[in-house]
N, C-alpha and C. Protein backbone atom coordinates (compact mmCIF):
# COMPACT_ATOMS: atom_id res chain seq x y z
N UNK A 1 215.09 113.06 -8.35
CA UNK A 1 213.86 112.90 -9.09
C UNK A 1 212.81 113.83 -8.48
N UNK A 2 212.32 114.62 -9.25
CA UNK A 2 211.27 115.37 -8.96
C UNK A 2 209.58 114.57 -8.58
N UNK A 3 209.30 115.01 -7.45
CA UNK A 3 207.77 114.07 -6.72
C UNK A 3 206.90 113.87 -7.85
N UNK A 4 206.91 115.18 -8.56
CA UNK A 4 205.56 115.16 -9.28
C UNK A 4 205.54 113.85 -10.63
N UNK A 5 206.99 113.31 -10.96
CA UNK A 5 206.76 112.46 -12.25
C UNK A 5 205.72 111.34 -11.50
N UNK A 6 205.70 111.00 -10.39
CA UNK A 6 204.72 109.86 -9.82
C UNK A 6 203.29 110.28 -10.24
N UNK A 7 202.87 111.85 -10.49
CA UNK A 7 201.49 112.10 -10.97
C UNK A 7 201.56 111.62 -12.25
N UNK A 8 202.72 112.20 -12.96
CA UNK A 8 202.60 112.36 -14.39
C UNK A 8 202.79 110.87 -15.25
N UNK A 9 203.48 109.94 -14.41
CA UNK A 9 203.43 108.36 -14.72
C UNK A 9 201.97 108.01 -14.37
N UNK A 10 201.50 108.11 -13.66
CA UNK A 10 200.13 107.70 -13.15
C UNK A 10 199.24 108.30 -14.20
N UNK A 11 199.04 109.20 -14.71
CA UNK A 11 198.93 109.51 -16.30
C UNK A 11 198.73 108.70 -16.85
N UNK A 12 199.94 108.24 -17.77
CA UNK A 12 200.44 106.99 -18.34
C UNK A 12 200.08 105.45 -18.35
N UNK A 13 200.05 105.32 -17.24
CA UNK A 13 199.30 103.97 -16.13
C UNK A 13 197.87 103.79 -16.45
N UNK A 14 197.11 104.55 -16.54
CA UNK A 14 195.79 105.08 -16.76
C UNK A 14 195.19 105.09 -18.28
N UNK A 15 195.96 105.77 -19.08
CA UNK A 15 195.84 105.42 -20.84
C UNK A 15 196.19 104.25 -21.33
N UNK A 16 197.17 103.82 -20.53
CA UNK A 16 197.88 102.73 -21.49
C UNK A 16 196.69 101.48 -20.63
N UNK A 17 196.45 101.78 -19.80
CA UNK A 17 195.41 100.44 -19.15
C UNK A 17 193.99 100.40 -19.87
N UNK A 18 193.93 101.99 -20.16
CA UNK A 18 192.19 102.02 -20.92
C UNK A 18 192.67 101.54 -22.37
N UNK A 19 193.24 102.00 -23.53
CA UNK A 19 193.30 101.44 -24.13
C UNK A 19 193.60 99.33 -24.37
N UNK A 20 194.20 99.43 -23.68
CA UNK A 20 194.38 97.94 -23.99
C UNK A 20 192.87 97.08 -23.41
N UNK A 21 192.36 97.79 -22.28
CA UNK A 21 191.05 97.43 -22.47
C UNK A 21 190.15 97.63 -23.41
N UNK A 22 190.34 98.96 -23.97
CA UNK A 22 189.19 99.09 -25.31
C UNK A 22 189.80 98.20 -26.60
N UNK A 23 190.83 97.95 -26.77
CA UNK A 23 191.42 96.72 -27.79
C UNK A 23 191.36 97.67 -29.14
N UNK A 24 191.55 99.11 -28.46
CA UNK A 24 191.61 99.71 -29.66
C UNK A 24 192.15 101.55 -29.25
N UNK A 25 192.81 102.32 -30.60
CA UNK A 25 192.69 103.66 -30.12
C UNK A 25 191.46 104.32 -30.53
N UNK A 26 190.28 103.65 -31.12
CA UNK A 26 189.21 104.97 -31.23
C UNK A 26 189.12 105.65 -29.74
N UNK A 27 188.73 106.79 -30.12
CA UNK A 27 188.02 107.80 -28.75
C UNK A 27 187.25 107.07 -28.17
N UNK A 28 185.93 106.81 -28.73
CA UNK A 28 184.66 106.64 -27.75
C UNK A 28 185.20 105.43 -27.16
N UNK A 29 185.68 103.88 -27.70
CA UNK A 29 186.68 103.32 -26.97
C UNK A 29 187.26 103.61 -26.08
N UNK A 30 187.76 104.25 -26.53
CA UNK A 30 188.87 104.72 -25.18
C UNK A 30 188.15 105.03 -23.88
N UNK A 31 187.08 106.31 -24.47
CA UNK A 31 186.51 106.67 -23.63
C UNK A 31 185.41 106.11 -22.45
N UNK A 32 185.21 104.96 -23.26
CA UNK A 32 183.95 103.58 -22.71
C UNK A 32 184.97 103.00 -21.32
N UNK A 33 186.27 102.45 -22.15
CA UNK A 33 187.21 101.86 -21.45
C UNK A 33 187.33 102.98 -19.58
N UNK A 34 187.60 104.50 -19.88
CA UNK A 34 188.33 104.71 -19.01
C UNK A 34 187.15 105.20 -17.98
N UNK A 35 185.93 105.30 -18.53
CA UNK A 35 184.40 105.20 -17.46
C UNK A 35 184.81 104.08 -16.51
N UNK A 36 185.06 102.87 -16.97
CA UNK A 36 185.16 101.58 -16.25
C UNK A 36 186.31 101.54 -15.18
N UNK A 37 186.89 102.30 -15.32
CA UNK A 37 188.35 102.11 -14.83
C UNK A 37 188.57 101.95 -13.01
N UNK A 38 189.50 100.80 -12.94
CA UNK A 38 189.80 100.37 -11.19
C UNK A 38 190.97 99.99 -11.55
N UNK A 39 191.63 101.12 -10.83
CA UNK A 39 193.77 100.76 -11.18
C UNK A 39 194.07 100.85 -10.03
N UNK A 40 194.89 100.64 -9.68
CA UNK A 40 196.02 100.80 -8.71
C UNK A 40 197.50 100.77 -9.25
N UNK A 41 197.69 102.18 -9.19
CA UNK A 41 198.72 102.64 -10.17
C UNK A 41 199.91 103.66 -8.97
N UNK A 42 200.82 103.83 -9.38
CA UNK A 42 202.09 104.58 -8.77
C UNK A 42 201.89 105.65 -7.13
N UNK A 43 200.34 106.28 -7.80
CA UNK A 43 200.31 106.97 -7.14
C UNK A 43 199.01 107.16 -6.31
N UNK A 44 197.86 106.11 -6.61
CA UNK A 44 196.69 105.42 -5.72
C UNK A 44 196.10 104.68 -6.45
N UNK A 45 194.69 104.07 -5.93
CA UNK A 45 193.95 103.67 -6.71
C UNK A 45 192.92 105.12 -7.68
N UNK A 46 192.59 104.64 -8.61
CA UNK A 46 192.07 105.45 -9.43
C UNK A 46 190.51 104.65 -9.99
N UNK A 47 189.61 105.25 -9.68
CA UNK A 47 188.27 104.68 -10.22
C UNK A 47 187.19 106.25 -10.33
N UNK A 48 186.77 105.73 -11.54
CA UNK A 48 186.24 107.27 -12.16
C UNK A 48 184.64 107.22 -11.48
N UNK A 49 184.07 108.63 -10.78
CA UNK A 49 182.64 108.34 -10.73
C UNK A 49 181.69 108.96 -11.66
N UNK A 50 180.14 109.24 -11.64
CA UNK A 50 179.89 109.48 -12.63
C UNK A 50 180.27 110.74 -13.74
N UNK A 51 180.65 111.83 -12.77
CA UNK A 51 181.04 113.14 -13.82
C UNK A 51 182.74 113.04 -13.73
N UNK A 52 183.55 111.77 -14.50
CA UNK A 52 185.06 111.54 -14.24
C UNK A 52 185.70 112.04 -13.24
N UNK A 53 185.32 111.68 -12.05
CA UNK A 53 186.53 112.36 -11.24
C UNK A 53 186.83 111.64 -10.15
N UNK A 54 188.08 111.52 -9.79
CA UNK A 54 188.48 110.27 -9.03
C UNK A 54 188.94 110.66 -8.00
N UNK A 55 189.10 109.86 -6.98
CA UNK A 55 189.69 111.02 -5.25
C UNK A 55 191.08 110.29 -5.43
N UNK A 56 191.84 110.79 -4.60
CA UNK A 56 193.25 110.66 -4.29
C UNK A 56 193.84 110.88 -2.78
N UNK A 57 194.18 110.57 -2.37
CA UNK A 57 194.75 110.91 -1.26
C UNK A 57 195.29 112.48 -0.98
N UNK A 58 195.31 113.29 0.18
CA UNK A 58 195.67 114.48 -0.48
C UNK A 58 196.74 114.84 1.32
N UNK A 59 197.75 115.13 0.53
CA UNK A 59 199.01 115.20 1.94
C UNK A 59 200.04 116.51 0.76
N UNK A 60 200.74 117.13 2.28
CA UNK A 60 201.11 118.64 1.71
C UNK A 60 202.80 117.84 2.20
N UNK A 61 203.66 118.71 1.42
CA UNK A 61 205.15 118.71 1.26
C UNK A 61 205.87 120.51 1.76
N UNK A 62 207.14 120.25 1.84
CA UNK A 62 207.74 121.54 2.09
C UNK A 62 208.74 121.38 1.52
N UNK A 63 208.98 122.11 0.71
CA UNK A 63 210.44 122.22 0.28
C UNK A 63 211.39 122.91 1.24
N UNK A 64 212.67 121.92 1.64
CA UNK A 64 213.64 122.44 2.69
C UNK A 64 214.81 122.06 1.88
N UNK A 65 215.60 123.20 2.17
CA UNK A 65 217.05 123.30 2.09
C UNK A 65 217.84 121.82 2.79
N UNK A 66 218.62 121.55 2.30
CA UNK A 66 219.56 120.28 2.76
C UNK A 66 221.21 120.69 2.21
N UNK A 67 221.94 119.52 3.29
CA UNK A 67 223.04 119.82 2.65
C UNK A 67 223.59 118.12 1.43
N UNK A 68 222.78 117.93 1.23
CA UNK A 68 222.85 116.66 0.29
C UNK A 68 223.04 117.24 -1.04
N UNK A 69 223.91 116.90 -1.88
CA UNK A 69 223.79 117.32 -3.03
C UNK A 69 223.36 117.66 -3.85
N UNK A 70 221.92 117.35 -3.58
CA UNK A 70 220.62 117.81 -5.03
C UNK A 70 220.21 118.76 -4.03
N UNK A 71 220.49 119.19 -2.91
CA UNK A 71 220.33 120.79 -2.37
C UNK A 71 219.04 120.84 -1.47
N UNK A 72 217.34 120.35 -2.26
CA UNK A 72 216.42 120.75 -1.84
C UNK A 72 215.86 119.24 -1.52
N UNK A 73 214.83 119.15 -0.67
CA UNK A 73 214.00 117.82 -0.96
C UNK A 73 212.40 118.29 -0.32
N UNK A 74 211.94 117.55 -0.53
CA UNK A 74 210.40 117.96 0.00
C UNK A 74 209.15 117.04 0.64
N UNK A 75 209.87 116.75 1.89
CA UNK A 75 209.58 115.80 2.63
C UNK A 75 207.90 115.92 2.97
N UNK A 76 207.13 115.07 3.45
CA UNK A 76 205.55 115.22 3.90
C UNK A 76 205.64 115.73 5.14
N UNK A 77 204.72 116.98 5.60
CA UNK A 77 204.55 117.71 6.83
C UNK A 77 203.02 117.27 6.74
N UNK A 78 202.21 117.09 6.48
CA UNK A 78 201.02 117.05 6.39
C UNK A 78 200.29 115.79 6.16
N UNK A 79 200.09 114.53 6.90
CA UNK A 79 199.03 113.72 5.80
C UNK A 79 197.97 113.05 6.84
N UNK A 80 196.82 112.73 6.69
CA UNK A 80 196.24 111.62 7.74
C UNK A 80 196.27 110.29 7.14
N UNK A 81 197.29 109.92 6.67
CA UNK A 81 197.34 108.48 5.69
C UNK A 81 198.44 107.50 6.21
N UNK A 82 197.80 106.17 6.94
CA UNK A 82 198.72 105.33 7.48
C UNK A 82 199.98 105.19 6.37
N UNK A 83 199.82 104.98 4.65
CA UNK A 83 200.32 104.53 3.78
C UNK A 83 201.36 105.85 3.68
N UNK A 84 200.85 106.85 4.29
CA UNK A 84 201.39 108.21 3.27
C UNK A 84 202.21 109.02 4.82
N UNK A 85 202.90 108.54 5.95
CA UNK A 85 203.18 109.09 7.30
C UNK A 85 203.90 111.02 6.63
N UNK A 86 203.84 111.30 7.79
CA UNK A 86 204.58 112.70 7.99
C UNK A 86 205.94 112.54 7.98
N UNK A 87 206.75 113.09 7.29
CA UNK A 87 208.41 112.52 7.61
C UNK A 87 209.25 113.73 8.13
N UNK A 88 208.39 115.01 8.44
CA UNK A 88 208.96 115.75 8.65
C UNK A 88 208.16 117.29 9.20
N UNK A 89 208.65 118.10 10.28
CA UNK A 89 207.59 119.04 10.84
C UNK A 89 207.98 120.19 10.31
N UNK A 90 206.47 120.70 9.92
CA UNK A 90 205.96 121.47 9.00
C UNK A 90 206.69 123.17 9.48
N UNK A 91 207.27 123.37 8.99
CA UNK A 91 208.46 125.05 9.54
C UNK A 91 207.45 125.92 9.05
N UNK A 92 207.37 126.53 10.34
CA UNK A 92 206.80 128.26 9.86
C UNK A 92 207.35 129.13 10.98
N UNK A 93 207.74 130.24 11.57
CA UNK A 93 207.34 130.73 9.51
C UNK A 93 209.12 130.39 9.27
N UNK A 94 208.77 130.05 7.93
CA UNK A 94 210.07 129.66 6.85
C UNK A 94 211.08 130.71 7.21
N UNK A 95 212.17 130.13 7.18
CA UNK A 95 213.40 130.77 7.63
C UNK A 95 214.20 130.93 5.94
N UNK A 96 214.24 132.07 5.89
CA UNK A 96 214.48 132.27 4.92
C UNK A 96 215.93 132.73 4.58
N UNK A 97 216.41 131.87 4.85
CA UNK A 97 217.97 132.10 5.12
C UNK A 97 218.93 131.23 4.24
């Protein structure tokens, strides 16, 4: 499974929560709904401030070669997040082999 579907569900998580709060699909609905918004969804909590924009946690990955069958994986080299640890040290320079 590729990391990023956890953004792209968290997406999902996010519309489908504003709508069912607005009890409807109009826009401005929608849009009333997702001003309000406090989730805790797949991939953090999400709460909008005033010009929509929400923080996230922010931790870096590396894609490394493996010999496991799906070949690549892309473990965390980077995070200051008790929830989010390092699982792996950060290679430079990349061996490109």
């Amino acid at each position: 499974m590729h990391q990023n579907v956890g953004m792209g569900y968290q997406a999902v998580q996010i519309m489908i929560d504003a709508i069912e709060r607005a009890g409807s699909l109009d826009a401005d609905k929608v849009n009333q709904a997702l001003k309000k918004t406090d989730l805790m969804t797949i991939y953090h909590r999400v709460v909008y401030d005033d010009e929509n924009f929400s923080r996230h946690p922010v931790s870096f990955g590396q894609w490394i070669k493996t010999d496991k069958p799906y070949k690549w994986e892309n473990p965390v080299v980077i995070s200051q997040h008790k929830f989010l640890p390092a699982t792996a040290k950060l290679l430079f320079p990349i061996p490109y082999n």
